[in-house]
Structures are given as structure tokens and as C-alpha cells.
PDB file of N, CA and C in Angstrom:
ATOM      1  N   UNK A   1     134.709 126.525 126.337  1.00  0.00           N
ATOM      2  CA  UNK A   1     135.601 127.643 126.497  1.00  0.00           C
ATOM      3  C   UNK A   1     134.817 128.914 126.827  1.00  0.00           C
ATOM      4  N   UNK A   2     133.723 129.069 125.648  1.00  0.00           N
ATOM      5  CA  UNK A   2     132.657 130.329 126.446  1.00  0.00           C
ATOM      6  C   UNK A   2     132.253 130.129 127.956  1.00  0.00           C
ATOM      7  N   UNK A   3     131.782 129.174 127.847  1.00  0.00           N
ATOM      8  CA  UNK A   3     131.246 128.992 129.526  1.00  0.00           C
ATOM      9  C   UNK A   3     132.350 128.947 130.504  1.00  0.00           C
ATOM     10  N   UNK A   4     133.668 128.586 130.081  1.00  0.00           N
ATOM     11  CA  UNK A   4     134.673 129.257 130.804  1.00  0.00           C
ATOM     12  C   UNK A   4     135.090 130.140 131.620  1.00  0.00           C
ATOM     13  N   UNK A   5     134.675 131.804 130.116  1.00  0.00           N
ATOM     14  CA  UNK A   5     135.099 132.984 129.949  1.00  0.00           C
ATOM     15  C   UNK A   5     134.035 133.205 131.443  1.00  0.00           C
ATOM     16  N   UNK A   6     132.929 132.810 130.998  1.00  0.00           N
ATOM     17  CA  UNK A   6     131.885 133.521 131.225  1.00  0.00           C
ATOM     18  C   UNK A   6     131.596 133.576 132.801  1.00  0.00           C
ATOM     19  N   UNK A   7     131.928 131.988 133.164  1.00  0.00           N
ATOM     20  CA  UNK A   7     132.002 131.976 135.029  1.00  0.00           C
ATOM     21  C   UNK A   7     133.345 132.709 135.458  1.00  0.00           C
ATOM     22  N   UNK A   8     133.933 133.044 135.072  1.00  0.00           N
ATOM     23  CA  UNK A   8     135.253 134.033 135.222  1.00  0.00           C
ATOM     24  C   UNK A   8     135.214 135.395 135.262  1.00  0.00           C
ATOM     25  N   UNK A   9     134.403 135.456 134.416  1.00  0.00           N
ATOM     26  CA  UNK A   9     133.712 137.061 134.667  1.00  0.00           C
ATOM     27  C   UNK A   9     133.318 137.488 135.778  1.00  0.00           C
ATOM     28  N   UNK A  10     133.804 138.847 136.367  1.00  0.00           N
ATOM     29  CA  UNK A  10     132.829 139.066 137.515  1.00  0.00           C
ATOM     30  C   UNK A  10     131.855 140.291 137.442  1.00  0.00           C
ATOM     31  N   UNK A  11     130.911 140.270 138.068  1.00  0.00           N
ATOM     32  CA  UNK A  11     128.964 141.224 138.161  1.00  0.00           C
ATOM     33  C   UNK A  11     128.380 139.717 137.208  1.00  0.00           C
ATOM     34  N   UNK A  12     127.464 140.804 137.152  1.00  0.00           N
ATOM     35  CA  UNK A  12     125.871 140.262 136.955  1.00  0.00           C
ATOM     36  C   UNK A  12     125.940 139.981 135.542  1.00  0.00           C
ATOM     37  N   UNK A  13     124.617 139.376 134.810  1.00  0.00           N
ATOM     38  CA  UNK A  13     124.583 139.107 133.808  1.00  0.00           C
ATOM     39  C   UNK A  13     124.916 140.358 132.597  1.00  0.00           C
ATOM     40  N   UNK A  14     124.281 141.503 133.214  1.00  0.00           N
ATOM     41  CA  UNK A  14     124.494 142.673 132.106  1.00  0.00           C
ATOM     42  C   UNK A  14     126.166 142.664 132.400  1.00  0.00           C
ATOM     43  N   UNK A  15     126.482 143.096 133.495  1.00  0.00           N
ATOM     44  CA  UNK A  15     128.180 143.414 133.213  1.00  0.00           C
ATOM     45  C   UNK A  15     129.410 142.557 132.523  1.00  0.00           C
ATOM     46  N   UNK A  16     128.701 140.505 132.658  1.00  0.00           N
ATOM     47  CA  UNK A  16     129.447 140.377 132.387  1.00  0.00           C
ATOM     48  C   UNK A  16     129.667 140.450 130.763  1.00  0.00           C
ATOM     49  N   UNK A  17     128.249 140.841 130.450  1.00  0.00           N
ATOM     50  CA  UNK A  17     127.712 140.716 128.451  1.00  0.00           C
ATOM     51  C   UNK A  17     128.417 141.958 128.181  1.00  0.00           C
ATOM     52  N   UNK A  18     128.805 143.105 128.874  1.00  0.00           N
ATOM     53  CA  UNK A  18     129.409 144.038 128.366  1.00  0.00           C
ATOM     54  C   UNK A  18     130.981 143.920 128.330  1.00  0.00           C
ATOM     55  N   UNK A  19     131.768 143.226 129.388  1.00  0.00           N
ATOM     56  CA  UNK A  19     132.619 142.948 129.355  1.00  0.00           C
ATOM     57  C   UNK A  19     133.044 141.591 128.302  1.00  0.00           C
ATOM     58  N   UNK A  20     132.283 140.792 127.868  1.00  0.00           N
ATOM     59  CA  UNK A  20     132.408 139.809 127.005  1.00  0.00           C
ATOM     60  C   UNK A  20     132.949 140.620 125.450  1.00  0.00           C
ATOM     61  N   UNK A  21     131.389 141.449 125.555  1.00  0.00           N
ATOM     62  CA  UNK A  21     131.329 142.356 123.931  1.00  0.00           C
ATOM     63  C   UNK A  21     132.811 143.494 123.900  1.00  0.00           C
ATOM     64  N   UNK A  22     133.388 143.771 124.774  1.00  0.00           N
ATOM     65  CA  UNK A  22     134.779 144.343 125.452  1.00  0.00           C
ATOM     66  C   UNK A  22     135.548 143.405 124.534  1.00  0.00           C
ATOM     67  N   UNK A  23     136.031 142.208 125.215  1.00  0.00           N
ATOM     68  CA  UNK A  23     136.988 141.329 125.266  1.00  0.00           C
ATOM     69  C   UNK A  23     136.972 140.793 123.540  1.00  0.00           C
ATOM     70  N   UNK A  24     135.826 140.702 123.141  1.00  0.00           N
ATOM     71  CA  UNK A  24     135.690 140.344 121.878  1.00  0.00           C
ATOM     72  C   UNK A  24     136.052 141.484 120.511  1.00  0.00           C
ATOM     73  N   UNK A  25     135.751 142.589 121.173  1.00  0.00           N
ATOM     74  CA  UNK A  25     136.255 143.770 120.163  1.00  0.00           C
ATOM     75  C   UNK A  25     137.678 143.905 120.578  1.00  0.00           C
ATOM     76  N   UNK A  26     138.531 143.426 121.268  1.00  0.00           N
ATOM     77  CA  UNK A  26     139.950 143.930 122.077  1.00  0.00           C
ATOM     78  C   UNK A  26     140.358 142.854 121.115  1.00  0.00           C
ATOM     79  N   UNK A  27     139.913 141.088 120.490  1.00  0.00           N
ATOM     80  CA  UNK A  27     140.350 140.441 120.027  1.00  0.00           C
ATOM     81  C   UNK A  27     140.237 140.874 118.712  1.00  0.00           C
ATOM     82  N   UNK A  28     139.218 141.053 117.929  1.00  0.00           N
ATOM     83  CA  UNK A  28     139.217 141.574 116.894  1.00  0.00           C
ATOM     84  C   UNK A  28     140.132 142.953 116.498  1.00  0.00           C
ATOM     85  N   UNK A  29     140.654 143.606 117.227  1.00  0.00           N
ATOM     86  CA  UNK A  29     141.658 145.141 116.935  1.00  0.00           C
ATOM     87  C   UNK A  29     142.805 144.234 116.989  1.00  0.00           C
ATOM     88  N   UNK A  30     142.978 143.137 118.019  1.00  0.00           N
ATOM     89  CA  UNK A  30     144.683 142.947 118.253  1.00  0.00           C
ATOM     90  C   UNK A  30     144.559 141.545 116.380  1.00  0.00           C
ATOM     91  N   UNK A  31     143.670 141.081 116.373  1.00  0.00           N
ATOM     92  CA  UNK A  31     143.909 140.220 115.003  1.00  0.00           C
ATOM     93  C   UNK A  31     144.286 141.423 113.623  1.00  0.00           C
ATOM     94  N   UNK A  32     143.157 142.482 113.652  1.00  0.00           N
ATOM     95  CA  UNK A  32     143.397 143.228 112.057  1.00  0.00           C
ATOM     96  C   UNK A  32     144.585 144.328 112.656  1.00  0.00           C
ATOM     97  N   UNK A  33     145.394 144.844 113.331  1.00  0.00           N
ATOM     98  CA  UNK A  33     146.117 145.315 113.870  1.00  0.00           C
ATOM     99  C   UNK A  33     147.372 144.446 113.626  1.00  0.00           C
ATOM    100  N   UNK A  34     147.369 143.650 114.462  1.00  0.00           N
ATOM    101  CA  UNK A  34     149.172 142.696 114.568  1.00  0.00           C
ATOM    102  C   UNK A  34     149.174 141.449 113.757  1.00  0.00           C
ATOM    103  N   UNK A  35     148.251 140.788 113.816  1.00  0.00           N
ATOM    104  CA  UNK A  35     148.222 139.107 113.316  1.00  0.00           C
ATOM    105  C   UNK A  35     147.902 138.906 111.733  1.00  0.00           C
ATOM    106  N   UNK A  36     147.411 140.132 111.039  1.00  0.00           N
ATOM    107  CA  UNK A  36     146.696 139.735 109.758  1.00  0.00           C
ATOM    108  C   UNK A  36     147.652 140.391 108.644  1.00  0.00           C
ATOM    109  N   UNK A  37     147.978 141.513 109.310  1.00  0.00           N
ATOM    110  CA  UNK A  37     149.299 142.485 108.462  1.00  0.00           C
ATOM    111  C   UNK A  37     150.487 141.451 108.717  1.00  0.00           C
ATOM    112  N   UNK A  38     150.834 140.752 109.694  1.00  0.00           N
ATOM    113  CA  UNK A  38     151.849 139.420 109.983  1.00  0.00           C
ATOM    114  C   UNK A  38     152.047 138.632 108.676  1.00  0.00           C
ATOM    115  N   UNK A  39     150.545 137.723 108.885  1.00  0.00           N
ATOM    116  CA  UNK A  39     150.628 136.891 108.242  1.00  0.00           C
ATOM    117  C   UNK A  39     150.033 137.091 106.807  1.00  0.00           C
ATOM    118  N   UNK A  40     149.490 138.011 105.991  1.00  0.00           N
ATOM    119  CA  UNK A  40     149.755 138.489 105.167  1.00  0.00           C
ATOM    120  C   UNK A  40     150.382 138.462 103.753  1.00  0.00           C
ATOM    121  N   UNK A  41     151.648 138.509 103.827  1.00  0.00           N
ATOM    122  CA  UNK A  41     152.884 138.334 103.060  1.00  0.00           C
ATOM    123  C   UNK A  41     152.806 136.566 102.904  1.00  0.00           C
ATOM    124  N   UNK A  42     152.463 135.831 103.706  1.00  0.00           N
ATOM    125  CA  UNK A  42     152.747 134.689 104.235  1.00  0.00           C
ATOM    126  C   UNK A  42     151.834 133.657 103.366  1.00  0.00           C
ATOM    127  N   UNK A  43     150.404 134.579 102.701  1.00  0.00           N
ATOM    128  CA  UNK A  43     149.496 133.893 102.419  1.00  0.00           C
ATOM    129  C   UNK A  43     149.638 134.381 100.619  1.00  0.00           C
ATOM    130  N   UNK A  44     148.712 133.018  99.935  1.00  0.00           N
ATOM    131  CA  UNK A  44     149.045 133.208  98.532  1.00  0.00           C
ATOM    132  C   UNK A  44     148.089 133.785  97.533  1.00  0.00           C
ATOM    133  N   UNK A  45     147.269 134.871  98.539  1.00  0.00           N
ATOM    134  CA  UNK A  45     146.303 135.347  97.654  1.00  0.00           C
ATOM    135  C   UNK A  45     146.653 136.680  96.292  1.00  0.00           C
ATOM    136  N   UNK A  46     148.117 136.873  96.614  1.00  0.00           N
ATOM    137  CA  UNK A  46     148.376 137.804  95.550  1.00  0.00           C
ATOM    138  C   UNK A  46     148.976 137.381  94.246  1.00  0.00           C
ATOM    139  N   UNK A  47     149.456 135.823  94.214  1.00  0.00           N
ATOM    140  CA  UNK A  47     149.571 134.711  93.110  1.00  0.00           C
ATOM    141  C   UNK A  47     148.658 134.842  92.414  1.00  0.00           C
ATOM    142  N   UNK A  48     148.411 135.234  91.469  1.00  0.00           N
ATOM    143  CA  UNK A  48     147.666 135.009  90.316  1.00  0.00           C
ATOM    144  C   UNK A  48     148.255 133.703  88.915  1.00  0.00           C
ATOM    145  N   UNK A  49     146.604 133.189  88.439  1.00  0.00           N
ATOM    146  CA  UNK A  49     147.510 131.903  87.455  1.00  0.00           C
ATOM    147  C   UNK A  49     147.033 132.429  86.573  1.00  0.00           C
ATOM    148  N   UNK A  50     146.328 133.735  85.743  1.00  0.00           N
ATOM    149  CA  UNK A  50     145.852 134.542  84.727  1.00  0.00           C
ATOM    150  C   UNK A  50     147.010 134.987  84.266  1.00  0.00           C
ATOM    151  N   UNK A  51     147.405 135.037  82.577  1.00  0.00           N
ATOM    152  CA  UNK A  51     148.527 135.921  82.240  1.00  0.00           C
ATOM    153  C   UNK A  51     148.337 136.814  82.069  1.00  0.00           C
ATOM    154  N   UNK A  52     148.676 138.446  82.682  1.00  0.00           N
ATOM    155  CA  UNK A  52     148.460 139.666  82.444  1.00  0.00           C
ATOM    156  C   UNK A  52     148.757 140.043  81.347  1.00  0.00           C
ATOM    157  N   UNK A  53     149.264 139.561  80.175  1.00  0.00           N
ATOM    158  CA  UNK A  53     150.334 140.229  78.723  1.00  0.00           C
ATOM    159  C   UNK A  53     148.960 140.327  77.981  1.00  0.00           C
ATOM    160  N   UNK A  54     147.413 139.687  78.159  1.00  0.00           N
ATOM    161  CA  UNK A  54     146.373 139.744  77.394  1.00  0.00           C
ATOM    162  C   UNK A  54     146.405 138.965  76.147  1.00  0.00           C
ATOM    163  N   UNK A  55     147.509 137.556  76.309  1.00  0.00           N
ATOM    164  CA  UNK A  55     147.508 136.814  74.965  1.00  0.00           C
ATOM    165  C   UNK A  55     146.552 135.651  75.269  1.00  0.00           C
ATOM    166  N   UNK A  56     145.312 136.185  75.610  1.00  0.00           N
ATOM    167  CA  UNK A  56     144.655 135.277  75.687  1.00  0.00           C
ATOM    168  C   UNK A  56     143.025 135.188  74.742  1.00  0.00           C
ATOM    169  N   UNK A  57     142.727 133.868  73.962  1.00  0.00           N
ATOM    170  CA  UNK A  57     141.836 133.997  73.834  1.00  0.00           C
ATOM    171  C   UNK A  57     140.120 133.833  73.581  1.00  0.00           C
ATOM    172  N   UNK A  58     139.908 134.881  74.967  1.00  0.00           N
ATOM    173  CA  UNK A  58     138.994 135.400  75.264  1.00  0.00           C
ATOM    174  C   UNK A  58     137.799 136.294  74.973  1.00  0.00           C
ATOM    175  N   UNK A  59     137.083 136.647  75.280  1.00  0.00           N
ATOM    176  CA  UNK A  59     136.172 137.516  74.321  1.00  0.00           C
ATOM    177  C   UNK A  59     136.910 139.094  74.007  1.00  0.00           C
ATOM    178  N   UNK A  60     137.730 139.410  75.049  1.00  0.00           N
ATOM    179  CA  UNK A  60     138.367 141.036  74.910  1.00  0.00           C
ATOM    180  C   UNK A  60     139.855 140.274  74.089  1.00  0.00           C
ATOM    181  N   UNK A  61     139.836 139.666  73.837  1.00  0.00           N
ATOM    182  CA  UNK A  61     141.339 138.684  73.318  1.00  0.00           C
ATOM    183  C   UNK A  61     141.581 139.012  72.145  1.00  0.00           C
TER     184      UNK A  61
END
């Protein structure tokens, strides 16, 4: 797929490494921008299996 991108590109070796490092920061803004705030909500990292009430016991218990 790189070697794809890369004969697709058009100039020389420097232009097309600048346009690569381009295309790769344009992917990274459109993922933390649209796709990550998306899916987000979607994912189960704000589930916690710890009981917050502190009846636990632990050394602060």
C-alpha cells in the first residue's frame, strides 16, 4: 500500500517525502478530530469494576 502511495506521488524523492509527511499529518487531524470523539462513547474505557463507595478492604479501607 506504501509503495502504492508512493509511485502515485508526483516530483522527486524530496517532494514526494514532504507530501507523504503532508498526507500523514492530514490523517492523523481527520482521526483525533472526527473518528476518535465518534467512536468514543462507543468504547468501554469509562466502565470501571472498582466500587467507588470505599467499602473495600484495602490498605486506605
Amino acid at each position: 500500500m506504501y509503495g502504492w502511495i508512493w509511485r502515485h506521488l508526483p516530483g522527486n524523492a524530496l517532494v514526494r517525502a514532504l507530501l507523504s509527511l503532508v498526507l500523514a499529518l492530514a490523517v492523523v487531524f481527520v482521526l483525533f478530530q472526527y473518528v476518535f470523539p465518534w467512536a468514543e462513547p462507543l468504547l468501554p474505557f469509562g466502565d470501571g469494576t472498582l466500587d467507588e463507595g470505599g467499602t473495600g478492604t484495602g490498605r486506605n479501607g
